[in-house]
C-alpha atoms as a PDB file:
ATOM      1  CA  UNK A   1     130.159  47.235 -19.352  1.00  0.00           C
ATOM      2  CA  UNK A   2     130.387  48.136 -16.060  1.00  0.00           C
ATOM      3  CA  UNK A   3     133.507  49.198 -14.169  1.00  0.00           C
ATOM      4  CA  UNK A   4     134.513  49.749 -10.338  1.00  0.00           C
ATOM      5  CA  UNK A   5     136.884  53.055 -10.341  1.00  0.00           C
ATOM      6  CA  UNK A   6     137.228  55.441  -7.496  1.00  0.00           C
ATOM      7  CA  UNK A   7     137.699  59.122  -7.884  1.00  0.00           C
ATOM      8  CA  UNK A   8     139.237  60.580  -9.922  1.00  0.00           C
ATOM      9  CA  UNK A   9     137.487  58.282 -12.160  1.00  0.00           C
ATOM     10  CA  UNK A  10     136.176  60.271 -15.158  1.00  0.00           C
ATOM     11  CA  UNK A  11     139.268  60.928 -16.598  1.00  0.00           C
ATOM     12  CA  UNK A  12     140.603  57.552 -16.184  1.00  0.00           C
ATOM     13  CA  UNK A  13     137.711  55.876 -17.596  1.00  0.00           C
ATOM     14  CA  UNK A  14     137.641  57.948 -20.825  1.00  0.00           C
ATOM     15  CA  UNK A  15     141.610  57.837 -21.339  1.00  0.00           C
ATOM     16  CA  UNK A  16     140.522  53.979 -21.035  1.00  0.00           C
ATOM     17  CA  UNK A  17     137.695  54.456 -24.025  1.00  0.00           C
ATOM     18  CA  UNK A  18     139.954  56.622 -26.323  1.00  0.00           C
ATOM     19  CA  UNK A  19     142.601  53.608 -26.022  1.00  0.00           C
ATOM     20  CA  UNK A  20     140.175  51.361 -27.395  1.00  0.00           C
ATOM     21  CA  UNK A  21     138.664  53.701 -29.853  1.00  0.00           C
ATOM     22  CA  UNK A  22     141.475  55.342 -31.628  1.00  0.00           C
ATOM     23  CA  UNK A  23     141.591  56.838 -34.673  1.00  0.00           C
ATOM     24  CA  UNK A  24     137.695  56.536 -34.913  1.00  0.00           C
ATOM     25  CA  UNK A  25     134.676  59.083 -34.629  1.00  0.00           C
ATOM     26  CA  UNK A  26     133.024  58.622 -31.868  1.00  0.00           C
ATOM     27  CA  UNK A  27     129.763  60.375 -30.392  1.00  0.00           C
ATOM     28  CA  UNK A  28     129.491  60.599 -26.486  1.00  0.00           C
ATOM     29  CA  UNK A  29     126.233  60.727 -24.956  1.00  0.00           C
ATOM     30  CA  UNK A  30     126.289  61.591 -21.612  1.00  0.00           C
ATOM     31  CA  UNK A  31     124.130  62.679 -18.580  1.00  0.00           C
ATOM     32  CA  UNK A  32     125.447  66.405 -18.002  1.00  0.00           C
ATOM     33  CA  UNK A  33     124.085  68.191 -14.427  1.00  0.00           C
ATOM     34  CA  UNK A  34     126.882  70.131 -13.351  1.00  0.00           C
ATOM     35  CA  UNK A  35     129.285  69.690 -16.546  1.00  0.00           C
ATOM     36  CA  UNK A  36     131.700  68.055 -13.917  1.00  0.00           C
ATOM     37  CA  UNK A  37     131.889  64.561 -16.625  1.00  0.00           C
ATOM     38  CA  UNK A  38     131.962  66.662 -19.316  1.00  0.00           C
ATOM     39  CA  UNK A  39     134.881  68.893 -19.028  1.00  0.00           C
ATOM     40  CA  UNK A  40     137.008  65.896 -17.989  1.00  0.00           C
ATOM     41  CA  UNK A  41     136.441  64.274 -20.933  1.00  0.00           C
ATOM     42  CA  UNK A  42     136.966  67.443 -22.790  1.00  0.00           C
ATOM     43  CA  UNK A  43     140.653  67.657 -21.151  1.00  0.00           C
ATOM     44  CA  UNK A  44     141.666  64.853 -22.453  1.00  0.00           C
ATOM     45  CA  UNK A  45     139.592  64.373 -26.064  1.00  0.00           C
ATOM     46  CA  UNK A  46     140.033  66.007 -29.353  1.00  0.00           C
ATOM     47  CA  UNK A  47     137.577  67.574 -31.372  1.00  0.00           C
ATOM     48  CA  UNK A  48     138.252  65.927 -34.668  1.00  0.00           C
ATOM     49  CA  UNK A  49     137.377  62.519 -33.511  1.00  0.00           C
ATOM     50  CA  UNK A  50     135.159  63.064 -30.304  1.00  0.00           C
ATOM     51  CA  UNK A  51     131.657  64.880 -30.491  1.00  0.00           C
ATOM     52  CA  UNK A  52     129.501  65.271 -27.119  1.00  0.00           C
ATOM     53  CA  UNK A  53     125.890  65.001 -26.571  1.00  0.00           C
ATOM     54  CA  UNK A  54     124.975  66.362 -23.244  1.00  0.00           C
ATOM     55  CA  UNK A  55     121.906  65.569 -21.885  1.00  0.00           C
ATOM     56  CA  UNK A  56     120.847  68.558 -19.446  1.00  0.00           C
ATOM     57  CA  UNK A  57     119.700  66.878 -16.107  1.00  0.00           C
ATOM     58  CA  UNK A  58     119.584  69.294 -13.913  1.00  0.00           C
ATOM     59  CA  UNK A  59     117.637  71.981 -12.359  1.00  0.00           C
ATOM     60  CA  UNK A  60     116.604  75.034 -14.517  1.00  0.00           C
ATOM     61  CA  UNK A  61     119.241  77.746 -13.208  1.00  0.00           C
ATOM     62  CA  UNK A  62     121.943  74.728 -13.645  1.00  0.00           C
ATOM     63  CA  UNK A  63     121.281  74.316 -17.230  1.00  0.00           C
ATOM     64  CA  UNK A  64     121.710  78.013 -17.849  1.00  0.00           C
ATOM     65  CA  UNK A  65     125.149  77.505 -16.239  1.00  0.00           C
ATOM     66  CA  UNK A  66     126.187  74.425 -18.219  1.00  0.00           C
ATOM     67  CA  UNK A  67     125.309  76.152 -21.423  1.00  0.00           C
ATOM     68  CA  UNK A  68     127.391  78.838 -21.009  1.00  0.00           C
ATOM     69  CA  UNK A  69     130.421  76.772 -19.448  1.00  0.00           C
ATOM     70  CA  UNK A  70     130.387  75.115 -22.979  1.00  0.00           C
ATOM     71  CA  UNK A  71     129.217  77.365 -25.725  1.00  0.00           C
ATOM     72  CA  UNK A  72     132.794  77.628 -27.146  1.00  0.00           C
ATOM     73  CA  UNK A  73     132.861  73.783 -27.694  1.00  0.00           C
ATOM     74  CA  UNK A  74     132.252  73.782 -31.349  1.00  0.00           C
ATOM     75  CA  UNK A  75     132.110  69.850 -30.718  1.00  0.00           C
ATOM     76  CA  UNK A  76     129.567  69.637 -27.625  1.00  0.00           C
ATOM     77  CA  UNK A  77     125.577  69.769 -28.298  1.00  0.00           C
ATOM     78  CA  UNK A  78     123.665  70.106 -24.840  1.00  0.00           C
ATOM     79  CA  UNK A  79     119.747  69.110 -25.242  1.00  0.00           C
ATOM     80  CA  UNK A  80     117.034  69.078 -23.067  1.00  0.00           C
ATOM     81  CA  UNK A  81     115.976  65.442 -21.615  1.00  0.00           C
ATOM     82  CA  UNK A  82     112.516  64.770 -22.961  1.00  0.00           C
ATOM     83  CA  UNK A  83     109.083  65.058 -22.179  1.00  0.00           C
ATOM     84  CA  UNK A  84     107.978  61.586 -20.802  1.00  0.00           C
ATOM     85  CA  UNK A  85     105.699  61.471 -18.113  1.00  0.00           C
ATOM     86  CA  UNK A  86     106.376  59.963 -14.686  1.00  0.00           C
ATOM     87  CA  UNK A  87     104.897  56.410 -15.279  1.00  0.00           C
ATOM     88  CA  UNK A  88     106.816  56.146 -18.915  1.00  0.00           C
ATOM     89  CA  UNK A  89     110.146  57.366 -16.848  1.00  0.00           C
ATOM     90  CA  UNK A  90     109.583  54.523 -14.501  1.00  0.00           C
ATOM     91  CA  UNK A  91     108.651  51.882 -16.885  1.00  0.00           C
ATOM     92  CA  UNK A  92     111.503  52.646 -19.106  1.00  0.00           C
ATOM     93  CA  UNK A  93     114.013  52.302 -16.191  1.00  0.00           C
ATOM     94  CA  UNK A  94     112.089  49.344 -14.947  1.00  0.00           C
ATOM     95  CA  UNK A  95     112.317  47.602 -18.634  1.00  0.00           C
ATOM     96  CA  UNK A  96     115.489  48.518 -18.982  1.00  0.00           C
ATOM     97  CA  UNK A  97     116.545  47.097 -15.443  1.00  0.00           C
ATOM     98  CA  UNK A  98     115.047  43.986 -16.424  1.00  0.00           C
ATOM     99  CA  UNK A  99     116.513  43.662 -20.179  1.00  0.00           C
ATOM    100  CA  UNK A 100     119.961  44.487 -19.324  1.00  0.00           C
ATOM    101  CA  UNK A 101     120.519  44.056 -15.081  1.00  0.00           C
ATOM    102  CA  UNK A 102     122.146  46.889 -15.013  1.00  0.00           C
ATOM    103  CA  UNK A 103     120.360  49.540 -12.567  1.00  0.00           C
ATOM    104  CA  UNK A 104     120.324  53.293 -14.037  1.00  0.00           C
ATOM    105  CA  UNK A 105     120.608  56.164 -11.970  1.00  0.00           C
ATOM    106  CA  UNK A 106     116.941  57.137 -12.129  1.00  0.00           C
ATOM    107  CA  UNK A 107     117.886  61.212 -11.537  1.00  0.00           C
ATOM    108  CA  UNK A 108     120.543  61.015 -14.862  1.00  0.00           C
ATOM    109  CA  UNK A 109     121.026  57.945 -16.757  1.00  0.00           C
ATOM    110  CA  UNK A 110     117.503  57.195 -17.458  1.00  0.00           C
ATOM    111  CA  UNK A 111     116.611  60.756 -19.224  1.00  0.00           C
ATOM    112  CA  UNK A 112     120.256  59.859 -20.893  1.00  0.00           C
ATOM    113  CA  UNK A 113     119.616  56.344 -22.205  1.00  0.00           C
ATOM    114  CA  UNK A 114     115.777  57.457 -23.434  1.00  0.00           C
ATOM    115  CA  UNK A 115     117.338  60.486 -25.030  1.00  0.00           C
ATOM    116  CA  UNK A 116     120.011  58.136 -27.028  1.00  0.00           C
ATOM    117  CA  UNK A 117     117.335  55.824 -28.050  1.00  0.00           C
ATOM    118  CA  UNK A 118     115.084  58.229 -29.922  1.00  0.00           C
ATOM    119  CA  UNK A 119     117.725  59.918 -31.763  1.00  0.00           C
ATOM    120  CA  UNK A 120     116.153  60.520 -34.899  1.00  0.00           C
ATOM    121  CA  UNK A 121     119.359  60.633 -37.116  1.00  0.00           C
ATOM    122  CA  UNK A 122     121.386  57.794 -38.908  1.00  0.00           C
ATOM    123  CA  UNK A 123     124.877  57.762 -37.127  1.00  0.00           C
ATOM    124  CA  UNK A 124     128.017  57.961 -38.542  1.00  0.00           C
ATOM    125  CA  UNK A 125     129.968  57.427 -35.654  1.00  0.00           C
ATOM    126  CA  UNK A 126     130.622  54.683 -32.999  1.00  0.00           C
ATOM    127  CA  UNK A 127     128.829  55.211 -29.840  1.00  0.00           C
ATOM    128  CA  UNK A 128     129.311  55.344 -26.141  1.00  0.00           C
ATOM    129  CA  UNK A 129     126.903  56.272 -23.378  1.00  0.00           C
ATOM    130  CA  UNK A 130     127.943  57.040 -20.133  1.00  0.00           C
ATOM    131  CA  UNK A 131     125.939  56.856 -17.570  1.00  0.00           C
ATOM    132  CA  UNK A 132     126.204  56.689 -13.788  1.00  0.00           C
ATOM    133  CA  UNK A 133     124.820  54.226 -11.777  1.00  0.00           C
ATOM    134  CA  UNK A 134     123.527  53.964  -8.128  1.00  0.00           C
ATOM    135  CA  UNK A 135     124.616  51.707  -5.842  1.00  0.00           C
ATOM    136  CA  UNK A 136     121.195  50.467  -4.759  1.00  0.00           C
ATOM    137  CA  UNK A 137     119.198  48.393  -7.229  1.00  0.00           C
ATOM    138  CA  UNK A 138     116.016  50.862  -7.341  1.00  0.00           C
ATOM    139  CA  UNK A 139     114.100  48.724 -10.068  1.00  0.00           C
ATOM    140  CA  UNK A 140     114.753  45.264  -8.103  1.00  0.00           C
ATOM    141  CA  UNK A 141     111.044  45.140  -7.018  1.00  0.00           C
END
Protein backbone atom coordinates (compact mmCIF):
# COMPACT_ATOMS: atom_id res chain seq x y z
CA UNK A 1 0.00 0.00 0.00
CA UNK A 2 0.93 3.29 0.06
CA UNK A 3 1.87 5.37 3.10
CA UNK A 4 2.43 9.25 3.87
CA UNK A 5 5.61 9.37 6.40
CA UNK A 6 8.02 12.21 6.68
CA UNK A 7 11.67 11.81 7.35
CA UNK A 8 13.02 9.86 9.09
CA UNK A 9 10.78 7.54 7.38
CA UNK A 10 12.79 4.44 6.36
CA UNK A 11 13.27 3.20 9.57
CA UNK A 12 9.84 3.74 10.71
CA UNK A 13 8.29 2.16 7.84
CA UNK A 14 10.32 -1.09 8.08
CA UNK A 15 10.01 -1.34 12.06
CA UNK A 16 6.21 -1.07 10.77
CA UNK A 17 6.78 -4.24 8.17
CA UNK A 18 8.80 -6.41 10.68
CA UNK A 19 5.67 -5.90 13.15
CA UNK A 20 3.52 -7.41 10.71
CA UNK A 21 5.90 -9.99 9.48
CA UNK A 22 7.38 -11.59 12.48
CA UNK A 23 8.82 -14.64 12.86
CA UNK A 24 8.71 -15.13 8.98
CA UNK A 25 11.40 -15.07 6.08
CA UNK A 26 11.06 -12.42 4.23
CA UNK A 27 12.99 -11.18 0.97
CA UNK A 28 13.28 -7.31 0.46
CA UNK A 29 13.59 -5.99 -2.88
CA UNK A 30 14.49 -2.66 -3.00
CA UNK A 31 15.73 0.21 -5.30
CA UNK A 32 19.39 0.83 -3.84
CA UNK A 33 21.29 4.29 -5.35
CA UNK A 34 23.11 5.53 -2.53
CA UNK A 35 22.51 2.50 0.05
CA UNK A 36 20.79 5.30 2.20
CA UNK A 37 17.26 2.65 2.40
CA UNK A 38 19.31 -0.05 2.75
CA UNK A 39 21.41 0.40 5.75
CA UNK A 40 18.33 1.61 7.65
CA UNK A 41 16.69 -1.35 7.20
CA UNK A 42 19.80 -3.20 8.00
CA UNK A 43 19.86 -1.32 11.58
CA UNK A 44 17.00 -2.53 12.54
CA UNK A 45 16.57 -6.26 10.68
CA UNK A 46 18.13 -9.53 11.42
CA UNK A 47 19.79 -11.72 9.18
CA UNK A 48 18.06 -14.95 9.98
CA UNK A 49 14.72 -13.82 8.87
CA UNK A 50 15.41 -10.77 6.48
CA UNK A 51 17.39 -11.21 3.09
CA UNK A 52 17.94 -7.99 0.74
CA UNK A 53 17.85 -7.68 -2.91
CA UNK A 54 19.30 -4.43 -3.97
CA UNK A 55 18.67 -3.27 -7.16
CA UNK A 56 21.74 -0.94 -8.23
CA UNK A 57 20.17 2.34 -9.67
CA UNK A 58 22.62 4.49 -9.81
CA UNK A 59 25.42 5.89 -11.72
CA UNK A 60 28.49 3.63 -12.46
CA UNK A 61 31.09 5.08 -9.78
CA UNK A 62 27.93 4.86 -7.21
CA UNK A 63 27.50 1.24 -7.66
CA UNK A 64 31.17 0.61 -7.01
CA UNK A 65 30.52 2.45 -3.71
CA UNK A 66 27.36 0.58 -2.70
CA UNK A 67 29.08 -2.70 -3.28
CA UNK A 68 31.67 -2.18 -1.10
CA UNK A 69 29.49 -0.40 1.72
CA UNK A 70 27.78 -3.90 1.83
CA UNK A 71 30.05 -6.75 0.96
CA UNK A 72 30.12 -7.93 4.63
CA UNK A 73 26.27 -8.43 4.54
CA UNK A 74 26.24 -12.12 4.17
CA UNK A 75 22.33 -11.46 3.80
CA UNK A 76 22.29 -8.54 1.05
CA UNK A 77 22.60 -9.47 -2.88
CA UNK A 78 23.08 -6.15 -4.99
CA UNK A 79 22.27 -6.80 -8.92
CA UNK A 80 22.40 -4.81 -11.77
CA UNK A 81 18.84 -3.39 -13.09
CA UNK A 82 18.31 -4.95 -16.49
CA UNK A 83 18.78 -4.40 -19.95
CA UNK A 84 15.38 -3.06 -21.31
CA UNK A 85 15.42 -0.53 -23.76
CA UNK A 86 13.93 2.95 -23.38
CA UNK A 87 10.44 2.30 -24.99
CA UNK A 88 10.03 -1.20 -22.86
CA UNK A 89 11.12 1.07 -19.61
CA UNK A 90 8.34 3.41 -20.47
CA UNK A 91 5.71 1.00 -21.37
CA UNK A 92 6.31 -1.04 -18.34
CA UNK A 93 5.88 2.04 -16.05
CA UNK A 94 3.04 3.18 -18.19
CA UNK A 95 1.24 -0.46 -17.81
CA UNK A 96 2.00 -0.61 -14.58
CA UNK A 97 0.57 3.01 -13.83
CA UNK A 98 -2.47 1.96 -15.41
CA UNK A 99 -2.92 -1.68 -13.72
CA UNK A 100 -2.25 -0.61 -10.30
CA UNK A 101 -2.65 3.66 -10.04
CA UNK A 102 0.10 3.81 -8.29
CA UNK A 103 2.87 6.10 -10.10
CA UNK A 104 6.60 4.59 -9.85
CA UNK A 105 9.48 6.64 -9.56
CA UNK A 106 10.63 6.23 -13.16
CA UNK A 107 14.66 6.84 -12.06
CA UNK A 108 14.29 3.70 -9.20
CA UNK A 109 11.17 1.87 -8.75
CA UNK A 110 10.59 0.95 -12.25
CA UNK A 111 14.16 -0.91 -12.85
CA UNK A 112 13.06 -2.33 -9.15
CA UNK A 113 9.57 -3.64 -9.87
CA UNK A 114 10.85 -5.13 -13.57
CA UNK A 115 13.77 -6.65 -11.76
CA UNK A 116 11.27 -8.44 -9.08
CA UNK A 117 9.08 -9.61 -11.79
CA UNK A 118 11.56 -11.66 -13.80
CA UNK A 119 13.09 -13.34 -10.96
CA UNK A 120 13.73 -16.58 -12.29
CA UNK A 121 13.65 -18.58 -8.95
CA UNK A 122 10.70 -20.20 -6.95
CA UNK A 123 10.52 -18.20 -3.59
CA UNK A 124 10.55 -19.40 -0.36
CA UNK A 125 9.96 -16.39 1.37
CA UNK A 126 7.22 -13.67 1.72
CA UNK A 127 7.88 -10.64 -0.25
CA UNK A 128 8.04 -6.92 0.00
CA UNK A 129 9.13 -4.33 -2.54
CA UNK A 130 9.89 -1.03 -1.68
CA UNK A 131 9.84 1.40 -3.85
CA UNK A 132 9.71 5.19 -3.84
CA UNK A 133 7.35 7.13 -5.47
CA UNK A 134 7.20 10.69 -7.01
CA UNK A 135 4.92 13.07 -6.19
CA UNK A 136 3.86 13.94 -9.73
CA UNK A 137 1.85 11.36 -11.66
CA UNK A 138 4.47 11.01 -14.70
CA UNK A 139 2.39 8.19 -16.54
CA UNK A 140 -1.07 10.23 -16.19
CA UNK A 141 -1.00 11.07 -19.96
Amino acid sequence: GHVEVKAPYFQTLFEDCLLSLEEVKVLHILPVSSGDMLQEFLNVADGEHHRFIGIMTGNPLSRVLVKYKFRKYSNVRLRNPKDITEAQYSQFGMKYYRDTGISLDPVHSIQSIYCANHLRRPLKEHVVIWMTQPDTHFFEN
